[in-house]
PDB file of N, CA and C in Angstrom:
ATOM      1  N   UNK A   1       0.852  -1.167   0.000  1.00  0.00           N
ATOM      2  CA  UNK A   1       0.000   0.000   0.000  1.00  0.00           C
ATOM      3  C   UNK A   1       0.894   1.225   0.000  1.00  0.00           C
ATOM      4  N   UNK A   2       0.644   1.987  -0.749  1.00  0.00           N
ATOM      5  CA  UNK A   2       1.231   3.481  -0.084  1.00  0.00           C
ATOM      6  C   UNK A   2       1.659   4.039   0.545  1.00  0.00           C
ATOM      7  N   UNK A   3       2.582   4.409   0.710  1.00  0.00           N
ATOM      8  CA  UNK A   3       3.338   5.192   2.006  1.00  0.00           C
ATOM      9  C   UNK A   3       2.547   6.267   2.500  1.00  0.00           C
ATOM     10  N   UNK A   4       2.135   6.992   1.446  1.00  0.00           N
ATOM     11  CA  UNK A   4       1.695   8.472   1.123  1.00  0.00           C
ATOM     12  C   UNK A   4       0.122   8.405   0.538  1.00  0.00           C
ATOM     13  N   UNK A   5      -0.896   8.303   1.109  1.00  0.00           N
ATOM     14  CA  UNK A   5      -2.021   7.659   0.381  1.00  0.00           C
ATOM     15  C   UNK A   5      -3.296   8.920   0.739  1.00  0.00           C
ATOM     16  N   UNK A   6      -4.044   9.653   0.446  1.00  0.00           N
ATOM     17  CA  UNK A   6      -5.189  10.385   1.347  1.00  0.00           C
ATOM     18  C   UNK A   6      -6.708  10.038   0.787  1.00  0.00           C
ATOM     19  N   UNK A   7      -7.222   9.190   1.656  1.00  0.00           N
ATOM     20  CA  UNK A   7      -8.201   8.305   1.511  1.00  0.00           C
ATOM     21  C   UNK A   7      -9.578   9.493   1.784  1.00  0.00           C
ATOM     22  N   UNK A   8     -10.512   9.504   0.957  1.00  0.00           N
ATOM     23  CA  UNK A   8     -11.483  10.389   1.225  1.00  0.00           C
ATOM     24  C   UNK A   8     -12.488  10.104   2.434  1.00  0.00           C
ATOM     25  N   UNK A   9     -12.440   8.793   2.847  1.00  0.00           N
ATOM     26  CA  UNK A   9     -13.343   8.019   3.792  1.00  0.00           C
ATOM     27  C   UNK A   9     -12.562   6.964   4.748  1.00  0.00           C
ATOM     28  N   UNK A  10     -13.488   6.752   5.705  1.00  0.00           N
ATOM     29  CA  UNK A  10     -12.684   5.253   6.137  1.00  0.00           C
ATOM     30  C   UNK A  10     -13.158   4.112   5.372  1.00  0.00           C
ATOM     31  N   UNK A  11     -14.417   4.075   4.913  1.00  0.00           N
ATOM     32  CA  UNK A  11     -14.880   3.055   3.689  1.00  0.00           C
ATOM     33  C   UNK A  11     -13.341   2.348   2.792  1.00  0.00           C
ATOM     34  N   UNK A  12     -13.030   3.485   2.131  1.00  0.00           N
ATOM     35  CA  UNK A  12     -12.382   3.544   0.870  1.00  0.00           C
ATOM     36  C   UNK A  12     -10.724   3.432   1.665  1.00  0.00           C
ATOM     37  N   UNK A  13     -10.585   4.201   2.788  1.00  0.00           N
ATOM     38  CA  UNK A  13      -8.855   3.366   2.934  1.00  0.00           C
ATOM     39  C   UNK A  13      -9.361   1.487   3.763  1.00  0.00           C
ATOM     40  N   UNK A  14     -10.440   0.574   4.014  1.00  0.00           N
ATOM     41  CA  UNK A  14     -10.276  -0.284   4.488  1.00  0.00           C
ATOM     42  C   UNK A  14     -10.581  -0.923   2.861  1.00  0.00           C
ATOM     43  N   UNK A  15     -11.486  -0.631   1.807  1.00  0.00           N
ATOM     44  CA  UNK A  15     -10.840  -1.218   0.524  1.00  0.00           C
ATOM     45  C   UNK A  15     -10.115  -1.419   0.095  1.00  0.00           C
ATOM     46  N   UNK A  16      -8.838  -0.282   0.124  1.00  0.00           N
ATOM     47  CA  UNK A  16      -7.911  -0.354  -0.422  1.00  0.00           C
ATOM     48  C   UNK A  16      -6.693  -1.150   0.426  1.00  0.00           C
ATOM     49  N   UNK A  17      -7.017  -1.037   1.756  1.00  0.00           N
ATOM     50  CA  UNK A  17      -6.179  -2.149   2.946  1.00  0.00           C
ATOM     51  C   UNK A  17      -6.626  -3.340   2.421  1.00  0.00           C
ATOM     52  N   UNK A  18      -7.919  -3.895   2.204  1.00  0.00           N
ATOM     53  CA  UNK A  18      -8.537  -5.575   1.872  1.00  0.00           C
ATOM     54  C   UNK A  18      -7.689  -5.606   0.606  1.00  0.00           C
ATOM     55  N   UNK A  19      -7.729  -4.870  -0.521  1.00  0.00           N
ATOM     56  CA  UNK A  19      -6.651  -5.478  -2.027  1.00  0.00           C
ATOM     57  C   UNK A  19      -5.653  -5.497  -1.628  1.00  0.00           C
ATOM     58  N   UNK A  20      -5.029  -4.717  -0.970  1.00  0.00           N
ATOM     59  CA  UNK A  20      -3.388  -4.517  -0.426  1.00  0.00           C
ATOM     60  C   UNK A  20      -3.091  -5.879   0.017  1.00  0.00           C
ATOM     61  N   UNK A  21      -3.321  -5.869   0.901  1.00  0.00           N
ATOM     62  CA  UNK A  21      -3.599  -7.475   1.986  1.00  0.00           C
ATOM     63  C   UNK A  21      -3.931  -8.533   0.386  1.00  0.00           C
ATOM     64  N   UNK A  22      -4.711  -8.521   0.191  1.00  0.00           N
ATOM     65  CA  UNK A  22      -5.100 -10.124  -0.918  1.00  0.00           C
ATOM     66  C   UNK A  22      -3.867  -9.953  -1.891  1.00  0.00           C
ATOM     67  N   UNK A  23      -3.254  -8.535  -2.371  1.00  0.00           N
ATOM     68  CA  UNK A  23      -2.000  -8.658  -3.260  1.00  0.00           C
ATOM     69  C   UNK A  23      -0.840  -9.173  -2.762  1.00  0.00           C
ATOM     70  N   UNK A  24      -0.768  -9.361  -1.284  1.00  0.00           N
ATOM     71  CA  UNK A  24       0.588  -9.386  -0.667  1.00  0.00           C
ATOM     72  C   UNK A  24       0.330 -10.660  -0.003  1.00  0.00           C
ATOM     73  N   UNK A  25      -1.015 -11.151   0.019  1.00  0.00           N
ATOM     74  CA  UNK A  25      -1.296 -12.397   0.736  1.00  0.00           C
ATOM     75  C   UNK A  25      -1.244 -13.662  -0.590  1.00  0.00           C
ATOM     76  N   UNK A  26      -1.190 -13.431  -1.627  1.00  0.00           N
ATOM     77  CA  UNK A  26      -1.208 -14.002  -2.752  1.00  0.00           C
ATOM     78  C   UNK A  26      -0.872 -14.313  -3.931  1.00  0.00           C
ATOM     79  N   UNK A  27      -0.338 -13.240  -4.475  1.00  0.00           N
ATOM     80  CA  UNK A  27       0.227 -12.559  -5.675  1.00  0.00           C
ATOM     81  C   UNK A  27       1.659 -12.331  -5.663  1.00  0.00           C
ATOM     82  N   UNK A  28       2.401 -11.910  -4.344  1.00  0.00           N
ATOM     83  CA  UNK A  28       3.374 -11.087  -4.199  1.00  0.00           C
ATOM     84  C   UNK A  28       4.339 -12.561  -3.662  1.00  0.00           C
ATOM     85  N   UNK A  29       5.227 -12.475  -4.525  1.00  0.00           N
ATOM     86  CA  UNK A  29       6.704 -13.283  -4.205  1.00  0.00           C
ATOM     87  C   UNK A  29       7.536 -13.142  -2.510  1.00  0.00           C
ATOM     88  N   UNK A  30       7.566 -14.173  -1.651  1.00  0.00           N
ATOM     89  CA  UNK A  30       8.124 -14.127  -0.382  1.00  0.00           C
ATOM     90  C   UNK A  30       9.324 -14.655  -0.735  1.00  0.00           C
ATOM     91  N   UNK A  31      10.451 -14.111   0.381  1.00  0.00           N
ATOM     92  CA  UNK A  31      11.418 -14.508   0.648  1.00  0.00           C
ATOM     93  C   UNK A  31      11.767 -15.585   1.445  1.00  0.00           C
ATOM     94  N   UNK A  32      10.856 -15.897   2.066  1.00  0.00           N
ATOM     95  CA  UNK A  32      10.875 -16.621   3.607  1.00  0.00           C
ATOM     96  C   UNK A  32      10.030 -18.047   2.247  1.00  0.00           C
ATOM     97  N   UNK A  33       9.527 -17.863   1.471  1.00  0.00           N
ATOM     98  CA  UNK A  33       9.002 -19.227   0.818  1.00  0.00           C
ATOM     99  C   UNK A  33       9.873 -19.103  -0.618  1.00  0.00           C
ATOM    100  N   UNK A  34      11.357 -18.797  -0.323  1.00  0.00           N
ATOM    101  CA  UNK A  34      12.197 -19.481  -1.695  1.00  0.00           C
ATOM    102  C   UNK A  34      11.477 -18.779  -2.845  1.00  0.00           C
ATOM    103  N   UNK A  35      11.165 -17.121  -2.386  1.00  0.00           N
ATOM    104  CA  UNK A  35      10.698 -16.445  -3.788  1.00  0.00           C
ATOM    105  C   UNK A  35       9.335 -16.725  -4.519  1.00  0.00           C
ATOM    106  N   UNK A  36       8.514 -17.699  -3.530  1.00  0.00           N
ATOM    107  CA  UNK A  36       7.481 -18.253  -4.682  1.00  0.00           C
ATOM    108  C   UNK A  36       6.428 -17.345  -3.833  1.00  0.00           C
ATOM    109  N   UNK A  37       4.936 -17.527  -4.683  1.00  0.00           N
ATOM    110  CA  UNK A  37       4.150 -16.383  -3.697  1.00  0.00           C
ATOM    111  C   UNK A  37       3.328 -17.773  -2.985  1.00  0.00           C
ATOM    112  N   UNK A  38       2.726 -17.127  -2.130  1.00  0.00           N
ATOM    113  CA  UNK A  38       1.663 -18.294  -1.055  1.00  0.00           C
ATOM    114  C   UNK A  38       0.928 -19.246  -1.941  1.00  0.00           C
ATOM    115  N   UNK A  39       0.522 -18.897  -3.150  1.00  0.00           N
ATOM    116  CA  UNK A  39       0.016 -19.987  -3.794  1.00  0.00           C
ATOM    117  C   UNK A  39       0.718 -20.766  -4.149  1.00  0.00           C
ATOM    118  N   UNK A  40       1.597 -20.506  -4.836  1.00  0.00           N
ATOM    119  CA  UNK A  40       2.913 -21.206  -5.455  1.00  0.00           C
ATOM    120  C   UNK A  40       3.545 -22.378  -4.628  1.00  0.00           C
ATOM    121  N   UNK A  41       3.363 -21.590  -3.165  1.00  0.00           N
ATOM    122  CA  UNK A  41       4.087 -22.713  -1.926  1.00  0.00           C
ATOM    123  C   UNK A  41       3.034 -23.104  -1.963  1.00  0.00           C
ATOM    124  N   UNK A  42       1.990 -23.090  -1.302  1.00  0.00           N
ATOM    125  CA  UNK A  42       0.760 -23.674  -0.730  1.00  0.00           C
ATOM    126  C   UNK A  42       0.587 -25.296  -1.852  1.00  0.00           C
ATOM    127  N   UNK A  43       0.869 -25.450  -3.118  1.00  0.00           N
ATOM    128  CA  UNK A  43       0.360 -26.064  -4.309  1.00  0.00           C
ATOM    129  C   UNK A  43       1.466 -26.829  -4.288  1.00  0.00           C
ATOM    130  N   UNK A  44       2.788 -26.017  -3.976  1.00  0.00           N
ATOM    131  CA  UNK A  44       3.874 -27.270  -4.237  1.00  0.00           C
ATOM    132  C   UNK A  44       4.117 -28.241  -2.905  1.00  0.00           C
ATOM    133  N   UNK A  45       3.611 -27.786  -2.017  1.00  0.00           N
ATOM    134  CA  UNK A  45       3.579 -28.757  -0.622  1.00  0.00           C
ATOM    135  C   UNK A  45       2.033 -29.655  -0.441  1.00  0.00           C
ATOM    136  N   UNK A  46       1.797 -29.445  -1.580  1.00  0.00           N
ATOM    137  CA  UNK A  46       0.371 -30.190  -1.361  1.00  0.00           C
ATOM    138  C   UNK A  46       0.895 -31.283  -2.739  1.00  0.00           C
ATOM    139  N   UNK A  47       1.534 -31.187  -3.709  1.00  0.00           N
ATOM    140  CA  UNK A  47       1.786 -32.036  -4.546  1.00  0.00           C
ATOM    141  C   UNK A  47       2.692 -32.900  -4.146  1.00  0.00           C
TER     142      UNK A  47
END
């Protein structure tokens, strides 16, 4: 998320916290899982 962000509502900065969160919970490459993102691990420890 943004360092620097000015949200017109609290509505609209907890939207933009829920995508933030699902991009970084999902999408986004970890270090701590060998670079792969949570799906990536999640799929190769289940195979």
């Amino acid at each position: 998320m943004p360092d620097l962000y000015l949200f017109n509502n609290l509505e609209q900065a907890r939207r933009m916290t829920e995508k933030w969160l699902t991009i970084y919970n999902t999408e986004r490459p970890h270090e701590a899982l060998n670079n792969m993102t949570p799906i990536e691990f999640k799929t190769q420890k289940q195979a």
